[in-house]
C-alpha atoms as a PDB file:
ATOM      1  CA  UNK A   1      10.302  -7.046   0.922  1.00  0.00           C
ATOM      2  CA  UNK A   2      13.361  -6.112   2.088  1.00  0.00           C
ATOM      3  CA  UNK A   3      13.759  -3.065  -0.272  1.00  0.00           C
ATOM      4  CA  UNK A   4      11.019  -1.591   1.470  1.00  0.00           C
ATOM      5  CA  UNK A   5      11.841  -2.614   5.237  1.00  0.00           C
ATOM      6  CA  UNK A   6      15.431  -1.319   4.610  1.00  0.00           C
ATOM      7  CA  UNK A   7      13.892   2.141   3.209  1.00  0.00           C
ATOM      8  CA  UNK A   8      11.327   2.294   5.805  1.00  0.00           C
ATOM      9  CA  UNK A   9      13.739   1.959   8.527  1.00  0.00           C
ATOM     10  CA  UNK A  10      16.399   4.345   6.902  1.00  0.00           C
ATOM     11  CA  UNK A  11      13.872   7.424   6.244  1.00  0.00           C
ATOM     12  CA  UNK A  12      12.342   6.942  10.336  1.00  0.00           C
ATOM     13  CA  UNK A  13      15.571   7.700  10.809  1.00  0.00           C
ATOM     14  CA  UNK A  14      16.367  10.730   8.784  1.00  0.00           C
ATOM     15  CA  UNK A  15      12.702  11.358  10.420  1.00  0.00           C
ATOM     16  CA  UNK A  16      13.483  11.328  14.348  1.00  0.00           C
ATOM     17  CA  UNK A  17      17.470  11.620  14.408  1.00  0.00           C
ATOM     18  CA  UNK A  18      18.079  14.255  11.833  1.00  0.00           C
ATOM     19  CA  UNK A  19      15.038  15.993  10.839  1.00  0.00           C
ATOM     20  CA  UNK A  20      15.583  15.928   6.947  1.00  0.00           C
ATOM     21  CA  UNK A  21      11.569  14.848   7.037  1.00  0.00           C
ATOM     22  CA  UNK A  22       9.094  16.477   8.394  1.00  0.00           C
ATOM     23  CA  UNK A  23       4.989  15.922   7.671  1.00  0.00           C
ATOM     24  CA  UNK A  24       2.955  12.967   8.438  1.00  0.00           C
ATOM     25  CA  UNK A  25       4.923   9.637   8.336  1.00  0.00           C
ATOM     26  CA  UNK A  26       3.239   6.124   8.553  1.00  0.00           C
ATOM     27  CA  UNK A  27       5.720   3.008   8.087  1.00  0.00           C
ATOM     28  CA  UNK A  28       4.259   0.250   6.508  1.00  0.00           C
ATOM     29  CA  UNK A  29       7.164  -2.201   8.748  1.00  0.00           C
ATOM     30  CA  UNK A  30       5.061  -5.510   9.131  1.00  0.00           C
ATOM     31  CA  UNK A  31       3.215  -5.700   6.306  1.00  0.00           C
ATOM     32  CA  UNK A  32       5.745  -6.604   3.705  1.00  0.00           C
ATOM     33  CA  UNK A  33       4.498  -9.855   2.446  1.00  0.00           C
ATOM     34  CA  UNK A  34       1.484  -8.153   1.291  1.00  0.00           C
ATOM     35  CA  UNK A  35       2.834  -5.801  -1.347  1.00  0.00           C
ATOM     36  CA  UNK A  36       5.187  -8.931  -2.253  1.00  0.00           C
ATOM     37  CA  UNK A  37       2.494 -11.480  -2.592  1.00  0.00           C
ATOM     38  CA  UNK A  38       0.082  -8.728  -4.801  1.00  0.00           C
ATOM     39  CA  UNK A  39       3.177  -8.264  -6.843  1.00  0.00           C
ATOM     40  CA  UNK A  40       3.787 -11.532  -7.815  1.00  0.00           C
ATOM     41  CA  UNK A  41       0.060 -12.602  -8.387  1.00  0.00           C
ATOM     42  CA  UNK A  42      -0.710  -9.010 -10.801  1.00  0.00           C
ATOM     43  CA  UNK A  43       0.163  -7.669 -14.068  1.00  0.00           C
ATOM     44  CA  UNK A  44       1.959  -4.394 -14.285  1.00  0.00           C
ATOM     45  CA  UNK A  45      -0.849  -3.126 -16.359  1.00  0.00           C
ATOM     46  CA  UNK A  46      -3.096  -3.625 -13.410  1.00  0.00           C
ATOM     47  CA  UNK A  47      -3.448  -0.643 -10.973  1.00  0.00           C
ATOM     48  CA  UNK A  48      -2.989   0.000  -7.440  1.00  0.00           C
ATOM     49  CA  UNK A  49      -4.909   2.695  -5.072  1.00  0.00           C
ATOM     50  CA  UNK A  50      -4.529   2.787  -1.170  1.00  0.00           C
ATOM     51  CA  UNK A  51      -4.097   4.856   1.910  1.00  0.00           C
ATOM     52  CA  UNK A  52      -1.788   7.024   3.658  1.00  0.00           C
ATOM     53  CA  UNK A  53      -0.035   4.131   4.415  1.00  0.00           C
ATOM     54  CA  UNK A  54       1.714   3.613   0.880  1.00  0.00           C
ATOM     55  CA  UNK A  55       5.527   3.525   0.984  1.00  0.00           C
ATOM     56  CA  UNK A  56       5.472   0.000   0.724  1.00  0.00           C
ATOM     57  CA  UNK A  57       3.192  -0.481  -1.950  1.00  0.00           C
ATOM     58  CA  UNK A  58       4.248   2.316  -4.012  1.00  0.00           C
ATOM     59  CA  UNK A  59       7.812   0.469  -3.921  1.00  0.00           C
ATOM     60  CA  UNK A  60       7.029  -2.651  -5.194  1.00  0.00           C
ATOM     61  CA  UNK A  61       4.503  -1.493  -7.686  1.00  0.00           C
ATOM     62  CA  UNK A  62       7.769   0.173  -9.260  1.00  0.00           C
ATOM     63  CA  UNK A  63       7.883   3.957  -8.055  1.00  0.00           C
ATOM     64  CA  UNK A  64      11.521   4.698  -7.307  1.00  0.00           C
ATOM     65  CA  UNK A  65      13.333   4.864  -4.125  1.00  0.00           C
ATOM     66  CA  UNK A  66      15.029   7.834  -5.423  1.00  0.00           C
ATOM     67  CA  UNK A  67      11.795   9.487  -6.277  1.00  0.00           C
ATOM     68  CA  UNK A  68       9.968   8.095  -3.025  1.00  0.00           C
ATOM     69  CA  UNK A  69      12.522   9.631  -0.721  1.00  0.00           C
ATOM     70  CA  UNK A  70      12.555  12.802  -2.334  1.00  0.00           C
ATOM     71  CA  UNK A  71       9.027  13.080  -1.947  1.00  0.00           C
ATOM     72  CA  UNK A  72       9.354  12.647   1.879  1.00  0.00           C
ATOM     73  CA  UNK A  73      12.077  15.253   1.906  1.00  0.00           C
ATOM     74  CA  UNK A  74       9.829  17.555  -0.102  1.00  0.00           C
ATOM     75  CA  UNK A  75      12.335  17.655  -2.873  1.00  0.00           C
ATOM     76  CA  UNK A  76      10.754  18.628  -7.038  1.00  0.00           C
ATOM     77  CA  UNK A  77      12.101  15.122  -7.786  1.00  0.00           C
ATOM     78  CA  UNK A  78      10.066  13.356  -5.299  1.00  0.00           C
ATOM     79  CA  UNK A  79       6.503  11.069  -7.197  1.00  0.00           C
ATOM     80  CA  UNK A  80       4.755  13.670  -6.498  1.00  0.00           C
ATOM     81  CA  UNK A  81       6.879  16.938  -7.222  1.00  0.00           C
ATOM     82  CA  UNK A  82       7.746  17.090  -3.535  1.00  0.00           C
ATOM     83  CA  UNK A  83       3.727  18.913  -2.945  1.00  0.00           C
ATOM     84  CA  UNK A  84       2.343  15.401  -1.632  1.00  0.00           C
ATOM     85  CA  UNK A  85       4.628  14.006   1.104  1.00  0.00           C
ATOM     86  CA  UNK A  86       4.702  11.076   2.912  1.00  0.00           C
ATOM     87  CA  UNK A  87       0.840   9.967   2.646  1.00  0.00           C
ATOM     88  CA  UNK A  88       0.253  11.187  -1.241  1.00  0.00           C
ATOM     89  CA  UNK A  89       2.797   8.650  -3.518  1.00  0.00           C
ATOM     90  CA  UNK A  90       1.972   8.831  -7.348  1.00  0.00           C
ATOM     91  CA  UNK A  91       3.138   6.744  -9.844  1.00  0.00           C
ATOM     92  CA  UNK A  92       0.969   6.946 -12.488  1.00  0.00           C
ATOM     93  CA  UNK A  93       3.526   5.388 -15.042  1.00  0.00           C
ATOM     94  CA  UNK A  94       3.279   1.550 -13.382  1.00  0.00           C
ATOM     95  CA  UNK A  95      -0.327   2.396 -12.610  1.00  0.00           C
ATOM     96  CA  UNK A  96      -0.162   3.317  -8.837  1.00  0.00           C
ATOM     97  CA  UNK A  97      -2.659   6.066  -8.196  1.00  0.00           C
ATOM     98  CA  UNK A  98      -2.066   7.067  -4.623  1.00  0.00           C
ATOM     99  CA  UNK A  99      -1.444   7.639  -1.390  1.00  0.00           C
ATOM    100  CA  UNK A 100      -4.790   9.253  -0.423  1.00  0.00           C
ATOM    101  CA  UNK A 101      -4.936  10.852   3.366  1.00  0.00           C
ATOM    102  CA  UNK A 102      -8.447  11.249   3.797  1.00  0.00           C
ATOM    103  CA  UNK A 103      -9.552   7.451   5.729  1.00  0.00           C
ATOM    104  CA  UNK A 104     -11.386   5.199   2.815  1.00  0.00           C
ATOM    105  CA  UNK A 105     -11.289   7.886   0.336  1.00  0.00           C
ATOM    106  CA  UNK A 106      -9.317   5.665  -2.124  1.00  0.00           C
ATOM    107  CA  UNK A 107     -12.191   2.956  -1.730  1.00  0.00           C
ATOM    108  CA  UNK A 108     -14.864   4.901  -4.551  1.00  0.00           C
ATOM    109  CA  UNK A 109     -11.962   5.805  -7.069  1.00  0.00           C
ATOM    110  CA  UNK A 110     -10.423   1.894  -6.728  1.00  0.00           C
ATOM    111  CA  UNK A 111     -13.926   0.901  -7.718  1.00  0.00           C
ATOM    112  CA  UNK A 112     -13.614   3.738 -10.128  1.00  0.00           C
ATOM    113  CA  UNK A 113     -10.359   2.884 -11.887  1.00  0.00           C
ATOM    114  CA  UNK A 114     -11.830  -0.877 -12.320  1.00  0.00           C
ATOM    115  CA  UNK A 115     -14.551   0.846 -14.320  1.00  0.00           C
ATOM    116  CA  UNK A 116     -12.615   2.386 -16.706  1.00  0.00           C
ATOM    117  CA  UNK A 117     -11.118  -0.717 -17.383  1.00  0.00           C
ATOM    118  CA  UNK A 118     -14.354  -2.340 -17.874  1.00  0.00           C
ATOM    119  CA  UNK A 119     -14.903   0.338 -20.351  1.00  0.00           C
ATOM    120  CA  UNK A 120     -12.305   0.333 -22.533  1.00  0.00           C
ATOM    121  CA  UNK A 121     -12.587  -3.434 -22.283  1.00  0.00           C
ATOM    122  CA  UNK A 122      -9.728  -4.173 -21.368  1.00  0.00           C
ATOM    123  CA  UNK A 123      -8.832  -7.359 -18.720  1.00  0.00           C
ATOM    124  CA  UNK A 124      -6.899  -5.009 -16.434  1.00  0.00           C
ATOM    125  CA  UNK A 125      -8.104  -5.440 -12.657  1.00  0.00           C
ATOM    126  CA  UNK A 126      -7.940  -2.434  -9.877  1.00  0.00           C
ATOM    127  CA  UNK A 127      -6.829  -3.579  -6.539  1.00  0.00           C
ATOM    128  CA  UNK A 128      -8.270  -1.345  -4.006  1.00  0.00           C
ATOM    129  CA  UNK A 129      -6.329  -1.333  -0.197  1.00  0.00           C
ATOM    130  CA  UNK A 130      -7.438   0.188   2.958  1.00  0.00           C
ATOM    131  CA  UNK A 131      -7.234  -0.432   6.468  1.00  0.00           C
ATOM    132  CA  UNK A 132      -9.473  -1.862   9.099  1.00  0.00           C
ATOM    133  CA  UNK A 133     -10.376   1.228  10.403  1.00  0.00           C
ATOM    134  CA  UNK A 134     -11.510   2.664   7.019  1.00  0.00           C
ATOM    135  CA  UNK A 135     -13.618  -0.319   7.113  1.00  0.00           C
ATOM    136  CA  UNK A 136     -15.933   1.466   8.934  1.00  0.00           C
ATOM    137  CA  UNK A 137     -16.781   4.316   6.740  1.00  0.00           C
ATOM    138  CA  UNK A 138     -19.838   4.587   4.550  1.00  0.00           C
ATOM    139  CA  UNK A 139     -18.137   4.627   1.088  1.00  0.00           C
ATOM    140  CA  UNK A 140     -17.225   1.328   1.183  1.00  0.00           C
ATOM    141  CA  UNK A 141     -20.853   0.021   1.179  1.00  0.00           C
ATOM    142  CA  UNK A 142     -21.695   2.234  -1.095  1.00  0.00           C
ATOM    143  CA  UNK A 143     -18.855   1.280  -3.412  1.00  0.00           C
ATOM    144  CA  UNK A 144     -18.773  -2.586  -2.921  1.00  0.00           C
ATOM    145  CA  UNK A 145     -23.012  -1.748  -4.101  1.00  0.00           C
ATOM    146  CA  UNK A 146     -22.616  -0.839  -7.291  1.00  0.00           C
ATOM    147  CA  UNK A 147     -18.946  -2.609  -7.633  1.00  0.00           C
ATOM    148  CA  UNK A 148     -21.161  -5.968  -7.251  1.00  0.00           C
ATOM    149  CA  UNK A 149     -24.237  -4.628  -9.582  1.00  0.00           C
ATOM    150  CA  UNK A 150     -21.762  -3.795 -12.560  1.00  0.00           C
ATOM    151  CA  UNK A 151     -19.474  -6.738 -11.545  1.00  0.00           C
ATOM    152  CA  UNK A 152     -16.557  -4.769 -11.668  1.00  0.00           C
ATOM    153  CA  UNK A 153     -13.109  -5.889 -12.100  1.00  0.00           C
ATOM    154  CA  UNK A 154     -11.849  -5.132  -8.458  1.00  0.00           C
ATOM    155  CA  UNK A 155      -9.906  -6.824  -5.689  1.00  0.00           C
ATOM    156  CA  UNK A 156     -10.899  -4.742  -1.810  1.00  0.00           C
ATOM    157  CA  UNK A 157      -7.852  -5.766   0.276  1.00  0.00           C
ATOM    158  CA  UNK A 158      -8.279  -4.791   3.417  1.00  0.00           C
ATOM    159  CA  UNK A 159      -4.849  -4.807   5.360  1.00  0.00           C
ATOM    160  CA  UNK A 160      -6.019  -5.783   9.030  1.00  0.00           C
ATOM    161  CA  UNK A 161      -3.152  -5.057  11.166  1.00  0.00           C
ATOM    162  CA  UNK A 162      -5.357  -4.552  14.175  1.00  0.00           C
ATOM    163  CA  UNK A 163      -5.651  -0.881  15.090  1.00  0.00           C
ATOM    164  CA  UNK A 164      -7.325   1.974  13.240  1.00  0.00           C
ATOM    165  CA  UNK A 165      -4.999   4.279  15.138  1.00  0.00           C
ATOM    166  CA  UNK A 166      -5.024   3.042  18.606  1.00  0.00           C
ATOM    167  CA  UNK A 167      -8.422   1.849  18.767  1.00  0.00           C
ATOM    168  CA  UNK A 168      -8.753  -2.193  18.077  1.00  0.00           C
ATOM    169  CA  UNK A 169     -10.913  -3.817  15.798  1.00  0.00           C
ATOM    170  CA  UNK A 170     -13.067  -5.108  19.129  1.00  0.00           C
ATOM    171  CA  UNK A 171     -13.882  -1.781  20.214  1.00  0.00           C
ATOM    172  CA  UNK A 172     -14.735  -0.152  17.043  1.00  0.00           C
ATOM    173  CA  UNK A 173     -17.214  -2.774  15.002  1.00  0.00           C
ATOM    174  CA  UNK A 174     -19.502  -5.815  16.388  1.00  0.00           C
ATOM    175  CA  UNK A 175     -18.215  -7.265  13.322  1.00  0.00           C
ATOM    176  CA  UNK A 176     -14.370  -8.115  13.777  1.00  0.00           C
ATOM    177  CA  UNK A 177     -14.149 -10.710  11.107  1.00  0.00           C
ATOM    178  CA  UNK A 178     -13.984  -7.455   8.179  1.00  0.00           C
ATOM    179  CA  UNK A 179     -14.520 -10.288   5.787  1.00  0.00           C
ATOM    180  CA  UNK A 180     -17.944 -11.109   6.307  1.00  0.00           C
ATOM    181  CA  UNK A 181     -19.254  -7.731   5.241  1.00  0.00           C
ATOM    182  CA  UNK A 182     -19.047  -9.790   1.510  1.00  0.00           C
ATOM    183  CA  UNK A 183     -21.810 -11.240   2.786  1.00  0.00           C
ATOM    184  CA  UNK A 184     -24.413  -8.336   2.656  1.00  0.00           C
ATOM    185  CA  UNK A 185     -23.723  -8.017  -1.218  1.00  0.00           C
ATOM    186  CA  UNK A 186     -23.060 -11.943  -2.182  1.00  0.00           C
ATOM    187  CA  UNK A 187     -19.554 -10.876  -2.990  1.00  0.00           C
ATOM    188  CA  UNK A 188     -16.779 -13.532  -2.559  1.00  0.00           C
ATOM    189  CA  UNK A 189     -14.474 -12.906   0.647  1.00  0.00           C
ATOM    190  CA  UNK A 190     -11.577 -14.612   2.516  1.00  0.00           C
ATOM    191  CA  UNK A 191      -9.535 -14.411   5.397  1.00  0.00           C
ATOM    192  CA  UNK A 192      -5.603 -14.321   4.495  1.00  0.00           C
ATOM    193  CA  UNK A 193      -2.524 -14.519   6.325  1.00  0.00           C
ATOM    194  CA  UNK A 194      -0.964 -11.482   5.586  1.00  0.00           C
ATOM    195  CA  UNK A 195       2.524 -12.179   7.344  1.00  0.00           C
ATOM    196  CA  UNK A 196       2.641 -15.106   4.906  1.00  0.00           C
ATOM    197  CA  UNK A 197       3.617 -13.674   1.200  1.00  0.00           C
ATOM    198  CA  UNK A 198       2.773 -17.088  -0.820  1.00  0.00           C
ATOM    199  CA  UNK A 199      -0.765 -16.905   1.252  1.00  0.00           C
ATOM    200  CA  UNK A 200      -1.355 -13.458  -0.010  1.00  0.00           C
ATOM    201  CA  UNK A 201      -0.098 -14.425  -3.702  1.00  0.00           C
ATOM    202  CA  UNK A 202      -2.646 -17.757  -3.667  1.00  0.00           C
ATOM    203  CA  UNK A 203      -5.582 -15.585  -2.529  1.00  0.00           C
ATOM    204  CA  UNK A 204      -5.123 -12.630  -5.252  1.00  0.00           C
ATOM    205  CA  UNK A 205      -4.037 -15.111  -8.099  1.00  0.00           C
ATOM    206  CA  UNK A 206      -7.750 -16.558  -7.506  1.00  0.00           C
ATOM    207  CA  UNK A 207      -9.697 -13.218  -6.587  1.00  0.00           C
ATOM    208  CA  UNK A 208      -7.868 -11.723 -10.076  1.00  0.00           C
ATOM    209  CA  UNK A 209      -8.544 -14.643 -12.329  1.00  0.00           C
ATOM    210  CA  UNK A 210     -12.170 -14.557 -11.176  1.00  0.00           C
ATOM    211  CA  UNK A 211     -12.442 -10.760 -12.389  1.00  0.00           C
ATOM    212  CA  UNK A 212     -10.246 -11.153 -15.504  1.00  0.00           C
ATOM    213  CA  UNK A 213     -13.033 -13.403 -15.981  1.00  0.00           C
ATOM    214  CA  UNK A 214     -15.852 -11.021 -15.453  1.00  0.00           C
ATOM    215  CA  UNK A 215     -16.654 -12.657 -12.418  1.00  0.00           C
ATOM    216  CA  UNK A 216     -16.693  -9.219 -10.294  1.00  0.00           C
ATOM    217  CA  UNK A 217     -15.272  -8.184  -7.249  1.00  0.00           C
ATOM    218  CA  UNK A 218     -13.801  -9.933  -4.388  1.00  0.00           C
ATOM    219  CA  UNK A 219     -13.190  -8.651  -0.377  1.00  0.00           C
ATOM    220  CA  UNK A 220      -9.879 -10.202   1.201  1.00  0.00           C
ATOM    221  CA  UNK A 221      -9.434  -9.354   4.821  1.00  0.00           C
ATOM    222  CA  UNK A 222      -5.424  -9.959   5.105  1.00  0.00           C
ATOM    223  CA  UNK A 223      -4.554 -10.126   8.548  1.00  0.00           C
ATOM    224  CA  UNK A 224      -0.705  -8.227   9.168  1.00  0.00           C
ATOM    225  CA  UNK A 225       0.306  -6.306  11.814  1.00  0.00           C
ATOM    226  CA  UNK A 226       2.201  -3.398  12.338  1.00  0.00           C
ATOM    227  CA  UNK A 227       5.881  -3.060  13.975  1.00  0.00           C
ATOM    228  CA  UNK A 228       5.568   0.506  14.355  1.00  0.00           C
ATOM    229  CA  UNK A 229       3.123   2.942  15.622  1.00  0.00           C
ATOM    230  CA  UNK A 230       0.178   4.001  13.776  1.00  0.00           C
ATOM    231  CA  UNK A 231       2.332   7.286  12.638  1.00  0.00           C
ATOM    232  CA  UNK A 232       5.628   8.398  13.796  1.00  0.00           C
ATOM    233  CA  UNK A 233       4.801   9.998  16.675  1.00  0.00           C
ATOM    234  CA  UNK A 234       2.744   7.247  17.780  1.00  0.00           C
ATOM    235  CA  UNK A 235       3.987   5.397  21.398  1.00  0.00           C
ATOM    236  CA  UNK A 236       1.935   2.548  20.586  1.00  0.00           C
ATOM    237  CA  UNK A 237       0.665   2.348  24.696  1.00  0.00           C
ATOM    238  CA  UNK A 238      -2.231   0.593  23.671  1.00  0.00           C
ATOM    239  CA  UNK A 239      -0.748  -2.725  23.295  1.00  0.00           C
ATOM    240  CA  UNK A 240       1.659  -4.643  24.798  1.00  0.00           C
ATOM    241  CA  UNK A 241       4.994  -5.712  24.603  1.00  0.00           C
ATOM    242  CA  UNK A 242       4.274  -9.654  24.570  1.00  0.00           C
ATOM    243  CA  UNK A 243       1.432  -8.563  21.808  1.00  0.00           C
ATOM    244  CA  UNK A 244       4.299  -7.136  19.644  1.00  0.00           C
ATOM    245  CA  UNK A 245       7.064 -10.260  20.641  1.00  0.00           C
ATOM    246  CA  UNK A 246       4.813 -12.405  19.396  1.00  0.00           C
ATOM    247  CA  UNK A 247       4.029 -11.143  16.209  1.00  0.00           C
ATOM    248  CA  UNK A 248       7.681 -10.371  15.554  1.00  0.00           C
ATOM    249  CA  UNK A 249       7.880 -14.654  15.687  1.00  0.00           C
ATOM    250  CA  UNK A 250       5.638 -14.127  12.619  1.00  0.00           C
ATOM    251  CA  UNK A 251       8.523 -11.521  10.567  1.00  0.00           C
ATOM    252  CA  UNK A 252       7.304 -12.073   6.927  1.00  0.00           C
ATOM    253  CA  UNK A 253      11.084 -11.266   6.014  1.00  0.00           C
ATOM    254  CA  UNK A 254      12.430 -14.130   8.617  1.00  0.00           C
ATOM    255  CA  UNK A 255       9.603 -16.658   7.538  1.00  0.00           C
ATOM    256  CA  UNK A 256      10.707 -16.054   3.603  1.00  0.00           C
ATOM    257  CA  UNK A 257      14.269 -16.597   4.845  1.00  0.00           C
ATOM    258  CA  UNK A 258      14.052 -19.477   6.018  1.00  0.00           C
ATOM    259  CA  UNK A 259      11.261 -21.131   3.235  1.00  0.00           C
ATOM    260  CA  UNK A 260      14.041 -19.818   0.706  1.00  0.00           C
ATOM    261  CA  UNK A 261      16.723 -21.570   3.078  1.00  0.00           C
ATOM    262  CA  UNK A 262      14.829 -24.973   3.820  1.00  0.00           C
ATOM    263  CA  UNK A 263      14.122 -25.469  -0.277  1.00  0.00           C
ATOM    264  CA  UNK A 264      17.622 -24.312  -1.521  1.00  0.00           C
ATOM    265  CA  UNK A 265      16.230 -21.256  -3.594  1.00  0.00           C
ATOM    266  CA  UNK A 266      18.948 -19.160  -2.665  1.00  0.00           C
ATOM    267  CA  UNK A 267      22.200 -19.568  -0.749  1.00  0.00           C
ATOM    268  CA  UNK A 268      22.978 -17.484   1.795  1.00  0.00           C
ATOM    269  CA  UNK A 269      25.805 -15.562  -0.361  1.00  0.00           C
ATOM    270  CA  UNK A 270      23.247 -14.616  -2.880  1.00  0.00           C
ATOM    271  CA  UNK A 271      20.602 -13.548   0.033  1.00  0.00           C
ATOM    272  CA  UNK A 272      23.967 -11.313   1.030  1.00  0.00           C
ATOM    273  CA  UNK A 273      24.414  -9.852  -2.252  1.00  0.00           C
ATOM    274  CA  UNK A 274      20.189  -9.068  -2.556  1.00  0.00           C
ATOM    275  CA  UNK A 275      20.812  -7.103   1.195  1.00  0.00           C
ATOM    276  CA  UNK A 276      23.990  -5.158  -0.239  1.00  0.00           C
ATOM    277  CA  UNK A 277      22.493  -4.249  -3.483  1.00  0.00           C
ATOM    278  CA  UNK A 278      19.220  -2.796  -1.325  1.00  0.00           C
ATOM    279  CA  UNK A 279      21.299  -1.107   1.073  1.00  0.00           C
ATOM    280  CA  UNK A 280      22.602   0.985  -2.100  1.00  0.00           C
ATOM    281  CA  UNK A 281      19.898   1.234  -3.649  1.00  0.00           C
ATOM    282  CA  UNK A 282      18.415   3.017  -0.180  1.00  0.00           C
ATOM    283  CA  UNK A 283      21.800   5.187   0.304  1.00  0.00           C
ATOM    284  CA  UNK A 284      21.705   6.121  -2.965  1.00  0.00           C
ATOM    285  CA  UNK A 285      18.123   7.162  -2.559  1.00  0.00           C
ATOM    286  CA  UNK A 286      19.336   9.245   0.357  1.00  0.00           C
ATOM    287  CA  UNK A 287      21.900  10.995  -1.566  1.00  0.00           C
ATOM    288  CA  UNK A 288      19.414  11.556  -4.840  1.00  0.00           C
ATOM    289  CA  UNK A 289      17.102  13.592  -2.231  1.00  0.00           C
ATOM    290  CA  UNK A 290      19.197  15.448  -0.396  1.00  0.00           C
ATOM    291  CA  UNK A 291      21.357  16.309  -3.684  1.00  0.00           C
ATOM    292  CA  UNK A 292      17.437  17.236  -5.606  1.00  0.00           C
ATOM    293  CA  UNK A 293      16.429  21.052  -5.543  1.00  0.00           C
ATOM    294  CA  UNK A 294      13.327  22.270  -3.939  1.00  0.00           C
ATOM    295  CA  UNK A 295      10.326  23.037  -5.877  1.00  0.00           C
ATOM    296  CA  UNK A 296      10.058  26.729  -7.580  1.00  0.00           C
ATOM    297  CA  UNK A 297       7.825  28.926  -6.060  1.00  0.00           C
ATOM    298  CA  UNK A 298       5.945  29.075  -9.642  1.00  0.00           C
ATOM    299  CA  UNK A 299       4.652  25.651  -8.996  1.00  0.00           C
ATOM    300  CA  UNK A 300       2.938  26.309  -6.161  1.00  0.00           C
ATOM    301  CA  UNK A 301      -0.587  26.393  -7.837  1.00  0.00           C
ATOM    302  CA  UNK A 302       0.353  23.654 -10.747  1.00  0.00           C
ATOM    303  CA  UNK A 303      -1.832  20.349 -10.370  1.00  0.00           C
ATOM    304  CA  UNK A 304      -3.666  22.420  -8.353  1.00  0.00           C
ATOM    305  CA  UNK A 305      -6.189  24.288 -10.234  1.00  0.00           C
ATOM    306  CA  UNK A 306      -7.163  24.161 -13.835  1.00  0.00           C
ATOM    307  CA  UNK A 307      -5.955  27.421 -15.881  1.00  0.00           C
ATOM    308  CA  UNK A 308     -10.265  28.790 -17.414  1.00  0.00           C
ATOM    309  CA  UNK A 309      -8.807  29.269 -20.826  1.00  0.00           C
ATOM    310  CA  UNK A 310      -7.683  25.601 -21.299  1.00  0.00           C
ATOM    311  CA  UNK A 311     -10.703  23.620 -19.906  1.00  0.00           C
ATOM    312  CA  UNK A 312     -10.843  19.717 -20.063  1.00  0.00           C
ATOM    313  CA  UNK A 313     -11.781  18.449 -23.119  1.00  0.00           C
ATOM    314  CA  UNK A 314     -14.034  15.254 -22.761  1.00  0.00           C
ATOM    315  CA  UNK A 315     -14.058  12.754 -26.298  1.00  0.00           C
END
């Protein structure tokens, strides 16, 4: 959690005070506990798909700070040969398949991934993240459909941290409890505090279990919140400030602190040494993109387009 908080905070501000990134930028400050609690209740061999809203994610699925910050700087090191930026992380070897910009795009292919694991037979679950405001769109009913009908192996975690952009949950849906829209396909769904990391482990320990067990899919609606705008350039005017004091009461870093603190897991010298060896570990990242060369111009239509003389090859 505090690897990615640390990174987040370091690349906003090779973002706004030095310019070193440039693109789309959406900081995922807030909603720590949730790519904690996922982490600790998964498998590495299970895979990960979400939004443009991935830093976070990407980070603890395993992706490398090194390679994550070159990707924001646009560097050919970066998880995605510098050609996806900030809203387009790959990591395909620990099974994190984007980072997709388009809003609920990631929802069919989550559904998708869980498929092929079905099909190989394998016990491997997809967990499938979007936001409240992709919520809205049409793929997800589609998707949660036929992910019900084929019982497929796939968690929906919808990270509710209140705005889809600026526009509030209230004013977008007659249906603010995201939840509920289990309902309509008899699929299992839960409320979660997302600000709470053992919450969010508890809920996907029992929604994963259920479709390592061929039990199908399950919806969790974990409620978070955002520190930052919904992008960079974002003011945020459309809350207020005692909206935002009082969530910062709910810091998933400063609530871990001090459960770690109250039951002796840690002392407060090894907590130190965890914060120094991030801190490197983000420098260092700094220093592996700005030290990485740019992409050649030859690659400019690689992973683009497929060459007509090698087409795929389907067994």
């Amino acid at each position: 959690m505090q690897l990615i908080r640390q990174f987040e905070l370091m690349a906003e501000e090779k973002y706004k005070m030095e310019g070193k990134i440039r693109g789309f930028f959406h900081a995922y400050i807030g909603q720590e506990a949730i790519a904690a609690g996922c982490m600790t209740a998964t498998r590495p061999e299970d895979l990960y798909i979400t939004g443009y809203r991935d830093h976070g994610l990407a980070i603890a699925k395993g992706v490398s700070v090194n390679s994550c910050m070159a990707e924001l700087y646009g560097k050919a090191t970066g998880c995605a040969k510098g050609k996806g930026g900030s809203m387009h992380f790959f990591g395909k070897a620990v099974n994190f398949y984007g980072g997709h910009g388009i809003v609920g795009a990631q929802i069919g292919p989550g559904a998708g991934l869980a498929f092929a694991e079905q099909y190989r037979g394998t016990d491997n679950v997809s967990l499938c993240f979007f936001g409240d405001g992709a919520a809205r769109q049409g793929m997800l009913h589609e998707t949660f459909n036929i992910a019900m009908l084929w019982k497929l192996p796939v968690i929906f975690i919808c990270e509710n941290n209140n705005y889809a952009m600026g526009t509030s949950v209230e004013r977008s849906s007659n249906v603010v409890d995201i939840y509920k829209l289990a309902d309509a396909y008899d699929m299992p769904g839960d409320a979660v505090n997302g600000m709470s990391a053992e919450a969010v482990h508890e809920a996907v320990a029992r929604a994963v279990k259920r479709a390592r067990e061929k039990g199908g899919p399950t919806l969790l609606e974990l409620k978070t919140y955002r520190y930052k705008g919904h992008s960079i350039s974002d003011p945020a005017k459309y809350r207020n400030k005692e909206e935002l004091e009082e969530y910062k009461g709910k810091d998933p870093i400063h609530t871990t602190l001090k459960t770690i603190y109250e039951n002796k897991y840690a002392t407060e010298e090894e907590i130190k040494a965890i914060d120094e060896r991030v801190q490197k570990a983000v420098n260092e990242s700094v220093k592996f993109a700005e030290e990485s060369p740019w992409p050649n111009d030859d690659e400019i239509l690689k992973d683009i387009y497929v060459d007509k003389n090698y087409p795929f090859i389907i067994d």
